[in-house]
C-alpha atoms as a PDB file:
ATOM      1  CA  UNK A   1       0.000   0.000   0.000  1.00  0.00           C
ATOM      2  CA  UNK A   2       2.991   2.409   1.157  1.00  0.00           C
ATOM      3  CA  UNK A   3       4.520   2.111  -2.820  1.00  0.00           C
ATOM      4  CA  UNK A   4       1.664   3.126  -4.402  1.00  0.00           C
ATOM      5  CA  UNK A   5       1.250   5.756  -2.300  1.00  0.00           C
ATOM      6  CA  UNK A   6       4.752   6.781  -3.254  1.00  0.00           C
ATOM      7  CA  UNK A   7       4.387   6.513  -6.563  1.00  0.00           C
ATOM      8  CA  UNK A   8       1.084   8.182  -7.086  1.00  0.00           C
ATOM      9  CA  UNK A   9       2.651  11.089  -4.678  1.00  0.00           C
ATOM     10  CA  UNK A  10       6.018  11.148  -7.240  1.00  0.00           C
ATOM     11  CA  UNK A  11       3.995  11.080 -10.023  1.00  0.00           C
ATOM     12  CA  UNK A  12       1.729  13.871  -8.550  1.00  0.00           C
ATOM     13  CA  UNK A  13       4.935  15.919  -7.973  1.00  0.00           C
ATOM     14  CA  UNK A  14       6.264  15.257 -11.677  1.00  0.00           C
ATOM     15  CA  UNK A  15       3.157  16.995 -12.830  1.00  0.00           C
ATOM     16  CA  UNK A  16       3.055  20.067 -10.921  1.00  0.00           C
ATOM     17  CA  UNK A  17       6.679  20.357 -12.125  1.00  0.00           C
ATOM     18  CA  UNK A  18       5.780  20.172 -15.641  1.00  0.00           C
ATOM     19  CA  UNK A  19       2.811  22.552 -15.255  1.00  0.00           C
ATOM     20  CA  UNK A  20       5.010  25.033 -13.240  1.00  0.00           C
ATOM     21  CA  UNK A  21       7.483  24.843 -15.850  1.00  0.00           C
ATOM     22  CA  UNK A  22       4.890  25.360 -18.740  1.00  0.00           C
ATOM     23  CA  UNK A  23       3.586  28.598 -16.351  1.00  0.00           C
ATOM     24  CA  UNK A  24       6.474  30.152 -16.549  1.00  0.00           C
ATOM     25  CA  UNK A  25       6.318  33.499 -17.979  1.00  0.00           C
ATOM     26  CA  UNK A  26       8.064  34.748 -21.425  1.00  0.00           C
ATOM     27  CA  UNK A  27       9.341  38.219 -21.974  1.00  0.00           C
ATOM     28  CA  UNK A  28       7.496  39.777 -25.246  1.00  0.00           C
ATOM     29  CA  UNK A  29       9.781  41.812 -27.581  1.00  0.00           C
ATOM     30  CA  UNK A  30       9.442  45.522 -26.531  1.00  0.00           C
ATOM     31  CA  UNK A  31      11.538  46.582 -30.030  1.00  0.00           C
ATOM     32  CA  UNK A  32      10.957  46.281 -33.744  1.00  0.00           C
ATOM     33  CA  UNK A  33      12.833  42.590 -34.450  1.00  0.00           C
ATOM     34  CA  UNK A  34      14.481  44.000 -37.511  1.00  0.00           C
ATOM     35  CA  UNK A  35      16.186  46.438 -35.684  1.00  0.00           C
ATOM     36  CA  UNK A  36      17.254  44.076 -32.430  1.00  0.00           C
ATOM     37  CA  UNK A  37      20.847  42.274 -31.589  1.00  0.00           C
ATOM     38  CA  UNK A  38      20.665  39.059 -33.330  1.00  0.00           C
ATOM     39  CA  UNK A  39      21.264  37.423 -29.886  1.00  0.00           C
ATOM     40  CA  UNK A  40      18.240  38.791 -28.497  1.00  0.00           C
ATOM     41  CA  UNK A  41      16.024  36.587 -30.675  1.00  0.00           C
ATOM     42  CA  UNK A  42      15.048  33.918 -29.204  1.00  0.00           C
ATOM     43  CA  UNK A  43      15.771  30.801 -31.296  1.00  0.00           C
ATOM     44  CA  UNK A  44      12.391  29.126 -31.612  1.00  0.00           C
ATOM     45  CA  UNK A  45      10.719  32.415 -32.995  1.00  0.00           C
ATOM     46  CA  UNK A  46      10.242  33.202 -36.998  1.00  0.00           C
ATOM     47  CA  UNK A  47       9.903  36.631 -38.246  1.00  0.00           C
ATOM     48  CA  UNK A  48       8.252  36.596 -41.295  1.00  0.00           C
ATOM     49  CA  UNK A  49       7.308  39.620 -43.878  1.00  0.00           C
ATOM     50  CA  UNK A  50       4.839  39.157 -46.433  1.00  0.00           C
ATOM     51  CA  UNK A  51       5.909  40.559 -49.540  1.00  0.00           C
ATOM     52  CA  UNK A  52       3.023  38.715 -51.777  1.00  0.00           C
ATOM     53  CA  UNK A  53       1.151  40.298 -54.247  1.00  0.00           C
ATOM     54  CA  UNK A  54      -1.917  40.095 -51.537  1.00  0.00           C
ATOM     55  CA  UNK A  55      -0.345  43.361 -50.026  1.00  0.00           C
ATOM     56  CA  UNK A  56      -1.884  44.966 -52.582  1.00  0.00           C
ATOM     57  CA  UNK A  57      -5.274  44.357 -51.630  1.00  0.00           C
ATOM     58  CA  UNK A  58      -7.911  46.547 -50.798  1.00  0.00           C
ATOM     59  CA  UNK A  59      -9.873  43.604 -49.550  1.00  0.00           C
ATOM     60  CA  UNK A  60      -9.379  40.611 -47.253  1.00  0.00           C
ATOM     61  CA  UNK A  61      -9.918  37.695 -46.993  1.00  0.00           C
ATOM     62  CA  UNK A  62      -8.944  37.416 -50.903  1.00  0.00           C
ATOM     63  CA  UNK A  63     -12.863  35.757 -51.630  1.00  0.00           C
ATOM     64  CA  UNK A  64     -13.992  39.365 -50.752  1.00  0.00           C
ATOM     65  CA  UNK A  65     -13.382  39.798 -54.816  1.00  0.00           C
ATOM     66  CA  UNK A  66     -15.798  37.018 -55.996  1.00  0.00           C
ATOM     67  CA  UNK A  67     -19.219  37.168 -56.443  1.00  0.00           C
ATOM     68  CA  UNK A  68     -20.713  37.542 -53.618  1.00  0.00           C
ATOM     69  CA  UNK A  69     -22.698  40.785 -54.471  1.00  0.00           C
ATOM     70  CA  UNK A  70     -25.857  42.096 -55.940  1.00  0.00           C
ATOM     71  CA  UNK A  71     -26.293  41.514 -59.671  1.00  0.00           C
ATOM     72  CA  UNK A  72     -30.412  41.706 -59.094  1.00  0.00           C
ATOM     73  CA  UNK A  73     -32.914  41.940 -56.856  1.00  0.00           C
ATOM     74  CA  UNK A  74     -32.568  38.270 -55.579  1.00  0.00           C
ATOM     75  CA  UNK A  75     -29.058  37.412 -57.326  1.00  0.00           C
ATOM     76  CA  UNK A  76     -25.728  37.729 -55.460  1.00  0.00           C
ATOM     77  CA  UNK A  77     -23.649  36.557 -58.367  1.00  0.00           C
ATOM     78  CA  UNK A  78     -22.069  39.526 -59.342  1.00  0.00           C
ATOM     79  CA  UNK A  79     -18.361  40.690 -58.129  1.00  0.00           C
ATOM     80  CA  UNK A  80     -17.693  43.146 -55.065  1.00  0.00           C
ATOM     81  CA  UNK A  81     -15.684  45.245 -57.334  1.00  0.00           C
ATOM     82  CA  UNK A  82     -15.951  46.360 -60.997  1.00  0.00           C
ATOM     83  CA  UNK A  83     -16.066  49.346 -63.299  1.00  0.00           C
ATOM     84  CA  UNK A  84     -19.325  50.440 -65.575  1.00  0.00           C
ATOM     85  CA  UNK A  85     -18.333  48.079 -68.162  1.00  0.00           C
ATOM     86  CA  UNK A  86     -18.859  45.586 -66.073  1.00  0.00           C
ATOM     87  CA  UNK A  87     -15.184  44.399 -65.961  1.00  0.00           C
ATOM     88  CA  UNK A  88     -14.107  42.920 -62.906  1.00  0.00           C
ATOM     89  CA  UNK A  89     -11.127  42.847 -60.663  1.00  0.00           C
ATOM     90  CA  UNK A  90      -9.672  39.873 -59.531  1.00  0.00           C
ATOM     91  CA  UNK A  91      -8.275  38.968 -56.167  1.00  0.00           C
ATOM     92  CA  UNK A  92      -4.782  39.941 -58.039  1.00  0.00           C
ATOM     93  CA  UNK A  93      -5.015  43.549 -58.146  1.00  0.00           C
ATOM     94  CA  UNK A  94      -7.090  45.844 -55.904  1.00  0.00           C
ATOM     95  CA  UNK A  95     -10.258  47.715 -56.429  1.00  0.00           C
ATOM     96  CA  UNK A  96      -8.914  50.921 -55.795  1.00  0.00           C
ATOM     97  CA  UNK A  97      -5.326  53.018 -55.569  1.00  0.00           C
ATOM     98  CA  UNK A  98      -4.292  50.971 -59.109  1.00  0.00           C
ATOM     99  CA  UNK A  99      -1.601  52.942 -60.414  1.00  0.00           C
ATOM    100  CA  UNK A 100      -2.204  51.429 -63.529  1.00  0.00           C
ATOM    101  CA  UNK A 101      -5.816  53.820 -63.338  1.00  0.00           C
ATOM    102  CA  UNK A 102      -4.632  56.848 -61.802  1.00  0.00           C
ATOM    103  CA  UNK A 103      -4.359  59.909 -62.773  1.00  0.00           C
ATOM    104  CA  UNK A 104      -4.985  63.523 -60.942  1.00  0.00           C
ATOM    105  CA  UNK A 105      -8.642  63.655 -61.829  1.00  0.00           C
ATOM    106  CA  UNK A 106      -9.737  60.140 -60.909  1.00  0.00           C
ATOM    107  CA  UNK A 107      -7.201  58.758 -57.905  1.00  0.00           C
ATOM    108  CA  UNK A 108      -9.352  55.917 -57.206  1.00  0.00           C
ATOM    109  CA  UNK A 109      -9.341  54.552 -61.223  1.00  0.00           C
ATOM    110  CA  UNK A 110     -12.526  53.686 -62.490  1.00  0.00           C
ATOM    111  CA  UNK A 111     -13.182  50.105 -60.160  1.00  0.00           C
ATOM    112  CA  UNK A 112     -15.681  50.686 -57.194  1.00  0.00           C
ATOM    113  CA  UNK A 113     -16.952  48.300 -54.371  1.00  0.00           C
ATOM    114  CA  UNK A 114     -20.355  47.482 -53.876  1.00  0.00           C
ATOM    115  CA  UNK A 115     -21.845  48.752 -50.279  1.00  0.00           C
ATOM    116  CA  UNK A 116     -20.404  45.156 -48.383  1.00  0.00           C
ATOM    117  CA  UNK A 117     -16.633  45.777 -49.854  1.00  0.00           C
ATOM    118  CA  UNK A 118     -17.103  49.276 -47.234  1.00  0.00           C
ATOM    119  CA  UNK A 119     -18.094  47.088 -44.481  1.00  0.00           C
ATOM    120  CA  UNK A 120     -15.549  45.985 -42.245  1.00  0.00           C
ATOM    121  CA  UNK A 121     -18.109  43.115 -41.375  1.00  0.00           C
ATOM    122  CA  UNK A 122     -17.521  41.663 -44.688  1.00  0.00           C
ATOM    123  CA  UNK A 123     -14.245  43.153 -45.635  1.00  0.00           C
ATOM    124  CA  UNK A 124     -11.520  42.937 -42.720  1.00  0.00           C
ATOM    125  CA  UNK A 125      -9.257  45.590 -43.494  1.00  0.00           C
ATOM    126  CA  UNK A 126     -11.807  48.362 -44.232  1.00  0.00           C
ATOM    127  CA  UNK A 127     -12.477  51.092 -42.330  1.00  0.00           C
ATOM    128  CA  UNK A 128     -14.189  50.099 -38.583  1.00  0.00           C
ATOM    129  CA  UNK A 129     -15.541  53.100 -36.469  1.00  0.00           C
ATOM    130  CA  UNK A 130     -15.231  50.576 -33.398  1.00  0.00           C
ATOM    131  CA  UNK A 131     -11.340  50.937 -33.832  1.00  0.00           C
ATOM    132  CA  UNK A 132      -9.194  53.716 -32.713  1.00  0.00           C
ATOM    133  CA  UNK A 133      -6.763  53.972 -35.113  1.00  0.00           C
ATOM    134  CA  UNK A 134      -3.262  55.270 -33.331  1.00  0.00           C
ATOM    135  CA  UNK A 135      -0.409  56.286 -35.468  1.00  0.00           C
ATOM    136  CA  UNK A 136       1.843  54.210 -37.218  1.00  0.00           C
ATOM    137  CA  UNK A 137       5.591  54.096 -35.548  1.00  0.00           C
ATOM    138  CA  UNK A 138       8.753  54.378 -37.511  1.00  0.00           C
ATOM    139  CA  UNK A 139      11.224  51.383 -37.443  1.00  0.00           C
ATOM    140  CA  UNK A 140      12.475  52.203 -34.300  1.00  0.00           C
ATOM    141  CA  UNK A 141       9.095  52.273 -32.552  1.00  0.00           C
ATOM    142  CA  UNK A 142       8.809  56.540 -32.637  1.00  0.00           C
ATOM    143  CA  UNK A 143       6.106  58.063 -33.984  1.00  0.00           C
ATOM    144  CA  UNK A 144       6.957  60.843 -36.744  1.00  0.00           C
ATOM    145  CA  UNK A 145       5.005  64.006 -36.367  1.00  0.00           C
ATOM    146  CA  UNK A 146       4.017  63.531 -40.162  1.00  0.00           C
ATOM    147  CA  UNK A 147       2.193  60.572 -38.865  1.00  0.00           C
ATOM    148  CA  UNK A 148       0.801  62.051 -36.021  1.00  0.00           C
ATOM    149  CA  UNK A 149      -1.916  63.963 -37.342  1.00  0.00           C
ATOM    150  CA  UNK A 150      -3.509  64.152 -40.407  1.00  0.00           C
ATOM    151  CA  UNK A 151      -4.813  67.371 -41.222  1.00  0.00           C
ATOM    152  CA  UNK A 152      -4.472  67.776 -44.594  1.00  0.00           C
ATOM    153  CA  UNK A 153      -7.852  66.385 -45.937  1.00  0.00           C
ATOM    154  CA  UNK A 154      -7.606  68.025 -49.404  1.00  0.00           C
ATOM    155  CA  UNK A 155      -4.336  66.513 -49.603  1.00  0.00           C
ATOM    156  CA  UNK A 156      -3.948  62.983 -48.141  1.00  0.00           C
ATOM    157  CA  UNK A 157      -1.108  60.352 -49.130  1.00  0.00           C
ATOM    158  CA  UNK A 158      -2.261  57.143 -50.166  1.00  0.00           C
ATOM    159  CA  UNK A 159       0.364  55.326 -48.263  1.00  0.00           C
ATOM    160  CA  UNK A 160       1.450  57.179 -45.253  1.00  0.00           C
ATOM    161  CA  UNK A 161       4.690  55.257 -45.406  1.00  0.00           C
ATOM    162  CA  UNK A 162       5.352  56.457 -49.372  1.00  0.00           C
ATOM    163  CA  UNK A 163       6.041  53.066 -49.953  1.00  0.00           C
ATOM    164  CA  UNK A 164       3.553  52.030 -52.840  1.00  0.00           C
ATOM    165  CA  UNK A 165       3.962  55.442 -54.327  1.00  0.00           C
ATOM    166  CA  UNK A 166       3.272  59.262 -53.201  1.00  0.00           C
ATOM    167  CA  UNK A 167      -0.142  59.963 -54.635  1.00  0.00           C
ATOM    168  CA  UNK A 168      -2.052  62.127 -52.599  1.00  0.00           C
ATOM    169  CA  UNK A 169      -5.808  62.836 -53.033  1.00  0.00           C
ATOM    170  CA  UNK A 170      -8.728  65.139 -51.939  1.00  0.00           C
ATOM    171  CA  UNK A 171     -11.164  63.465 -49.323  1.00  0.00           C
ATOM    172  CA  UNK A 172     -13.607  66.063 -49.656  1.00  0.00           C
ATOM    173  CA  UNK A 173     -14.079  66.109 -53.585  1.00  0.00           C
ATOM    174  CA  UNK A 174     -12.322  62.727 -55.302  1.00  0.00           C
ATOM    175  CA  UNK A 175     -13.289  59.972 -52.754  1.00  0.00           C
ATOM    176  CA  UNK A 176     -15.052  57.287 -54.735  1.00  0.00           C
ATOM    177  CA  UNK A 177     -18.802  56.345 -55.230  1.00  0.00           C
ATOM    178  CA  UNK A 178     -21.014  54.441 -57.372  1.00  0.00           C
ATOM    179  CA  UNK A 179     -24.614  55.644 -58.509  1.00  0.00           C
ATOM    180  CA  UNK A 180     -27.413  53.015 -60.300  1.00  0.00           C
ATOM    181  CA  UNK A 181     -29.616  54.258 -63.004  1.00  0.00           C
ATOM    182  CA  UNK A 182     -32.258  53.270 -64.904  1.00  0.00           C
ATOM    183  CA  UNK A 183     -31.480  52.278 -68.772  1.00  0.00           C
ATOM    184  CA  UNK A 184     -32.637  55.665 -70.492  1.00  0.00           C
ATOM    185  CA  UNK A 185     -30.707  56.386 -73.531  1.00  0.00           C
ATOM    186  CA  UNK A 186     -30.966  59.315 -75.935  1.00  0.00           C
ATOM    187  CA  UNK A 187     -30.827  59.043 -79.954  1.00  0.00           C
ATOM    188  CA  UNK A 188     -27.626  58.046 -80.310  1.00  0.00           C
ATOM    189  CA  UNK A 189     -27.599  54.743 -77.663  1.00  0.00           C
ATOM    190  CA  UNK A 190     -25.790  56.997 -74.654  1.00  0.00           C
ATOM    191  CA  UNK A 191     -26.922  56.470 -71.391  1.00  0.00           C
ATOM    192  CA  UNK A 192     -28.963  59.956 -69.669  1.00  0.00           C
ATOM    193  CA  UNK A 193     -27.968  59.041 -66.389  1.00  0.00           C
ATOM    194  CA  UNK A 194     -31.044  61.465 -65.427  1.00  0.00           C
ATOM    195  CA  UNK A 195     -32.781  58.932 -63.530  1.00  0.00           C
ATOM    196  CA  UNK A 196     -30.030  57.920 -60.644  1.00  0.00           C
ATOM    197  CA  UNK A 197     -29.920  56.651 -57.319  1.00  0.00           C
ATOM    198  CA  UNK A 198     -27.069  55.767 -54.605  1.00  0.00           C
ATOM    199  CA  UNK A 199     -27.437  53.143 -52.139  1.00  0.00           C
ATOM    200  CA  UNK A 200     -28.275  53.768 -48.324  1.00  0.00           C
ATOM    201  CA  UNK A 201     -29.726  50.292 -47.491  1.00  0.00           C
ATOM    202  CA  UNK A 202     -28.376  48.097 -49.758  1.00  0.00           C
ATOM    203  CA  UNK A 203     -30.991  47.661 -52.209  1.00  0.00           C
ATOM    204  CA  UNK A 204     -29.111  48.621 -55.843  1.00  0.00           C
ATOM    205  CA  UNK A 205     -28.681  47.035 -58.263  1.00  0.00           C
ATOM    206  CA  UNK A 206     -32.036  45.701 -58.884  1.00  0.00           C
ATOM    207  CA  UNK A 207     -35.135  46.377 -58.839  1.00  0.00           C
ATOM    208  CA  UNK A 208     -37.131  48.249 -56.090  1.00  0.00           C
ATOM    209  CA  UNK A 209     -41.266  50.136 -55.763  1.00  0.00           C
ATOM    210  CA  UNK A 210     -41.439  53.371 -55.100  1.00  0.00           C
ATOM    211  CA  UNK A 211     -44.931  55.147 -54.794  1.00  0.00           C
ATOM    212  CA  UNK A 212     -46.399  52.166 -56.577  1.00  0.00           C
ATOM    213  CA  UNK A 213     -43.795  52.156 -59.181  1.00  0.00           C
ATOM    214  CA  UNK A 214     -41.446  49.645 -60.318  1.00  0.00           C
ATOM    215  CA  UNK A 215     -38.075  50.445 -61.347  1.00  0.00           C
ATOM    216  CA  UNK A 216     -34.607  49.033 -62.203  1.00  0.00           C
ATOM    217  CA  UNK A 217     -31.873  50.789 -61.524  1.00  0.00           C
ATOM    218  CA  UNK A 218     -28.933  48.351 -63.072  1.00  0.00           C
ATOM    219  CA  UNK A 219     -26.912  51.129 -64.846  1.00  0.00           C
ATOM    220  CA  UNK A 220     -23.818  51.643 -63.166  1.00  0.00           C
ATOM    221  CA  UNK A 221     -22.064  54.826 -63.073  1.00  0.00           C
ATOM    222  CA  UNK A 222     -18.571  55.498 -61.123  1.00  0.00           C
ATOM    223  CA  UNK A 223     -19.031  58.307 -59.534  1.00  0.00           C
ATOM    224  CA  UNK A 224     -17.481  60.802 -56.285  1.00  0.00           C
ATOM    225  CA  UNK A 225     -19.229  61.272 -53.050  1.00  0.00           C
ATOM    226  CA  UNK A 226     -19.661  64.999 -53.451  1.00  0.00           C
ATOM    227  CA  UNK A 227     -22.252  67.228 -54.183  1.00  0.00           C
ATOM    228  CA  UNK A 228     -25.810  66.015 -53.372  1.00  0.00           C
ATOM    229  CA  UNK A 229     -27.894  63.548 -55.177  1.00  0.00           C
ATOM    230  CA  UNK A 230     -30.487  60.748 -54.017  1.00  0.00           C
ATOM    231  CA  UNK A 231     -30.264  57.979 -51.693  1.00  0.00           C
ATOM    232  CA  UNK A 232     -32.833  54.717 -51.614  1.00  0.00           C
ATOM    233  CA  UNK A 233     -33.666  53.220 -48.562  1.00  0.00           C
ATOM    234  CA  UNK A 234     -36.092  50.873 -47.193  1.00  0.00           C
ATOM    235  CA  UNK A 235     -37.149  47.699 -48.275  1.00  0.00           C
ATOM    236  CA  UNK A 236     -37.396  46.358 -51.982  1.00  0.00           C
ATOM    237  CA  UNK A 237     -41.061  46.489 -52.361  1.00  0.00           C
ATOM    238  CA  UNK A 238     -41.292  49.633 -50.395  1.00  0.00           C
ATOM    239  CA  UNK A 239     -38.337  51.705 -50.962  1.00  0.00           C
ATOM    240  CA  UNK A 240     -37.894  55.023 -50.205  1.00  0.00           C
ATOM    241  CA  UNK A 241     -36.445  58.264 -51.542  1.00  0.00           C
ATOM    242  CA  UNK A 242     -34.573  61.137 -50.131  1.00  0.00           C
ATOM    243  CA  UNK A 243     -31.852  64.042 -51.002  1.00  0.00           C
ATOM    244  CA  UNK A 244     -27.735  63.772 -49.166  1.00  0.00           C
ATOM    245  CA  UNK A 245     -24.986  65.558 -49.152  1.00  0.00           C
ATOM    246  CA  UNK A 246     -21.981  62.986 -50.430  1.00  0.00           C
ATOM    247  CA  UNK A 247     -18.934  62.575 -48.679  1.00  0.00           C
ATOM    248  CA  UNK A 248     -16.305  60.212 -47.852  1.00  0.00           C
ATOM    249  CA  UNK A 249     -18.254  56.867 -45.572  1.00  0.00           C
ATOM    250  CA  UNK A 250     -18.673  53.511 -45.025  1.00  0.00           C
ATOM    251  CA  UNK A 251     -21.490  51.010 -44.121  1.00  0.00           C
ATOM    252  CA  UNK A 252     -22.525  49.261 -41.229  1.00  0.00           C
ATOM    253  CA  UNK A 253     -23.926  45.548 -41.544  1.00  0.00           C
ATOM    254  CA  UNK A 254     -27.000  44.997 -39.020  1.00  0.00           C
ATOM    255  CA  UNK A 255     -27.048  42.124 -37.593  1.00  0.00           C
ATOM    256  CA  UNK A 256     -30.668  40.087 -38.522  1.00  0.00           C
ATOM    257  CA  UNK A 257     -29.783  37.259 -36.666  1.00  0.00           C
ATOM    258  CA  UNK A 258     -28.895  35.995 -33.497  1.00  0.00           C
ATOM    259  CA  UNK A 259     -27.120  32.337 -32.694  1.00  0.00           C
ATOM    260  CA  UNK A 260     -26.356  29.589 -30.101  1.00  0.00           C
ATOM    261  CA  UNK A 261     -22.565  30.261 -30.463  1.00  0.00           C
ATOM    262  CA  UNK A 262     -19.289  31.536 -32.324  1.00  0.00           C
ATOM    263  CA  UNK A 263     -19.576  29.132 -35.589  1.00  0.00           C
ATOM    264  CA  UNK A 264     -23.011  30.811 -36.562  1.00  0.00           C
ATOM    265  CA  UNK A 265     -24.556  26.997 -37.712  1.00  0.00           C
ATOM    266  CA  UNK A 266     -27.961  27.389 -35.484  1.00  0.00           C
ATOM    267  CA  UNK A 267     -29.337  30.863 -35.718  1.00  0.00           C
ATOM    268  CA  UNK A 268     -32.933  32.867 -35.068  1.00  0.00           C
ATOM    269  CA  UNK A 269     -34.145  36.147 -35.802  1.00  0.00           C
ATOM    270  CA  UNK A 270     -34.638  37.802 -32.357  1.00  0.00           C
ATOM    271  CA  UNK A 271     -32.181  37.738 -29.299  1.00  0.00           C
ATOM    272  CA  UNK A 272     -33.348  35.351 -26.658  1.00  0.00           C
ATOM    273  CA  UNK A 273     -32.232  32.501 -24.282  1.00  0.00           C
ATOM    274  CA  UNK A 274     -28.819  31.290 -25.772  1.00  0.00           C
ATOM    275  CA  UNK A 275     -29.291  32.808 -29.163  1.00  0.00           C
ATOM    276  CA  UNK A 276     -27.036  35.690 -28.112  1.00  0.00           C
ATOM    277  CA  UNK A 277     -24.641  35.642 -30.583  1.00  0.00           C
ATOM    278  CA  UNK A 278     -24.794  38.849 -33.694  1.00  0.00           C
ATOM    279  CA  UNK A 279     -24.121  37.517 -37.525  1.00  0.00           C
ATOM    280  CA  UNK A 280     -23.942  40.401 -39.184  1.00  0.00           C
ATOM    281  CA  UNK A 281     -22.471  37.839 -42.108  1.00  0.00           C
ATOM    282  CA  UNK A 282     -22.752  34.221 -42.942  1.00  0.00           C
ATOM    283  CA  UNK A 283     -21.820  31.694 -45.476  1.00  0.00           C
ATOM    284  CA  UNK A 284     -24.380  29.479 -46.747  1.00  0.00           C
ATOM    285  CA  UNK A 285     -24.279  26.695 -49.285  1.00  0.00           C
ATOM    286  CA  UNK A 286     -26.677  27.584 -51.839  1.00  0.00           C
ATOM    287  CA  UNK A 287     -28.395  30.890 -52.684  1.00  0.00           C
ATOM    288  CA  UNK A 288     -31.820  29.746 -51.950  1.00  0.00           C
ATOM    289  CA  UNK A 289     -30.282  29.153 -47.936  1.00  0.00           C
ATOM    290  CA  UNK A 290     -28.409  32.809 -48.142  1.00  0.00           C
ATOM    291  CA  UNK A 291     -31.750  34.536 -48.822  1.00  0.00           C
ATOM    292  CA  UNK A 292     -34.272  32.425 -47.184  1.00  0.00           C
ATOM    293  CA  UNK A 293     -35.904  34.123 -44.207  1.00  0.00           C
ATOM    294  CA  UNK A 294     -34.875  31.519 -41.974  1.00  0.00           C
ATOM    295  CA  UNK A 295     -31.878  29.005 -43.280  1.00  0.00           C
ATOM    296  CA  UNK A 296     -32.395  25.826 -41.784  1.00  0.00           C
ATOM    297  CA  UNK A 297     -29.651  25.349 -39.270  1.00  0.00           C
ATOM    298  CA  UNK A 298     -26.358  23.850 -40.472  1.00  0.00           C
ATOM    299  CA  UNK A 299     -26.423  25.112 -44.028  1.00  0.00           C
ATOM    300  CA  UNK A 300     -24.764  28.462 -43.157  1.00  0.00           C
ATOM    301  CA  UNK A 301     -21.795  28.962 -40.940  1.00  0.00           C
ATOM    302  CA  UNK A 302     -19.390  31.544 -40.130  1.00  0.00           C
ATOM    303  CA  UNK A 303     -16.826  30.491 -41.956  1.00  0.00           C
ATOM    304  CA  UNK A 304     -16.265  30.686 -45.936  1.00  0.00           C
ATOM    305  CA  UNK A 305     -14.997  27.206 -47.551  1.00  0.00           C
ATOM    306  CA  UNK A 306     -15.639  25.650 -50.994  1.00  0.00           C
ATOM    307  CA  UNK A 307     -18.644  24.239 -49.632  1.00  0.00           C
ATOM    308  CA  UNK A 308     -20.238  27.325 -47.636  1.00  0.00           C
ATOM    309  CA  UNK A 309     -19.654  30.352 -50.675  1.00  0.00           C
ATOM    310  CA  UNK A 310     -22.859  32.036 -50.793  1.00  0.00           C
ATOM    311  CA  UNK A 311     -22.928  35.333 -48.477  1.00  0.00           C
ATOM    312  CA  UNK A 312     -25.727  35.794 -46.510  1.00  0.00           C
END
């Protein structure tokens, strides 16, 4: 009886050991690596910097690109970003700041993002008014005073760094929009763009009522957010018209549903019990499940694969 008391008390001792040891606390780097002694690295620690033609993005993750977005009132075939052609960008090259497309007049090129590509629900690296953006620090962990503030708003780099190029633009005239028309064309088969609308809910391109009448507004037009013009709101069937001024924005995704945990497989539309959980955005697998009133659970998720690529 006395040995396996022993043992069970050595092995008991041999555990706390190896859990004390696997406490143990590791210093975190307080400098930039690239500029620290090479014996102050530790050995089992990789830095890594991505010099892929992903940096180039305007979107992530890279799917952002496909077709995820409206191409009709009930189709979300169409890709995030494109120019009034209809040409699309790939996940190659971004949507916007192309050098290949700018010029002084038009900084952004001629590619704009439907309303979810300026949502930082559906794309990551756009702008979140949730974050408090602090300054970015030179390489040895200062901040500059030219990136300090940022003042200059008819005159703003592109890349505060100056590393993808110096172009500056103007945030209160050139920052880029997209307006929908209807297909009116005069004599000579050019579009009147007299009949235009912008989005505010998300409800262009396609078709939407308004006082009783039916419209499509599928023309695109690249545009800037200045001036004032028309925004549609409401739902499809009763949308709604009203005057803005234009500036530079974003959009916020509203959560319609509510699930029983992180993965977003089981969902309802109200908060209640343990459906406490927002999805602002899920992945279904079929188009029939991404814009059905209620999905049946396990056919969306929150994760995009090959098998769940319909955005809902």
């Amino acid at each position: 009886m006395s040995k396996r008391i022993n043992k069970f008390l050595l092995l008991v001792s041999a555990t706390t050991l190896l859990a004390s040891a696997a406490a143990t606390a590791t210093d975190i780097a307080d400098s930039p690596l690239i500029t620290s002694a090479g014996d102050s690295v530790k050995p089992n620690l990789l830095f890594i910097l991505d010099n892929s033609g992903s940096m180039n993005l305007d979107a992530l993750p890279d799917h952002i690109y496909n077709s995820h977005c409206k191409s009709g009132t009930t189709s979300y075939s169409a890709s995030c970003c494109a120019n009034d052609g209809g040409s699309t960008r790939g996940s190659s090259t971004p949507c916007w700041l192309d050098n290949s497309d700018y010029d002084s007049s038009n900084p952004f090129g001629s590619y704009r993002g439907q309303p979810p590509f300026l949502a930082s629900d559906f794309n990551t690296i756009y702008y979140n008014p949730a974050i408090t953006y602090l300054p970015p620090r030179n390489a040895a962990g200062a901040v500059e005073e030219s990136y300090d503030t940022q003042a200059e708003w008819e005159s703003t780099p592109n890349d505060f760094y100056g590393k993808q190029g110096s172009n500056r633009i103007n945030l209160r005239t050139q920052f880029p929009d997209t307006e929908w028309c209807t297909d009116a064309m005069d004599w000579r088969g050019n579009y009147t763009y007299q009949d235009c609308v912008r989005n505010d809910n998300y409800l262009v391109p396609g078709t939407v009522t308004i006082g009783g009448e039916s419209k499509s507004y599928t023309v695109r037009r690249s545009v800037r957010a200045t001036g004032s013009g028309r925004v549609i709101a409401g739902l499809p069937n009763e949308a709604t018209v009203s005057s803005r001024s234009f500036g530079p924005h974003y959009y916020v995704i509203e959560a319609g549903e509510y699930c029983d945990g992180i993965n977003l497989r089981n969902c309802r539309t109200t908060s209640s019990g343990a459906f406490t959980v927002p999805a602002p955005v899920r992945w279904c697998k079929d188009n029939a499940q991404a814009i059905a009133l209620n999905p049946t659970a396990g056919n969306c998720q929150a994760l995009y694969s090959s098998t769940f690529n319909k955005a809902r």
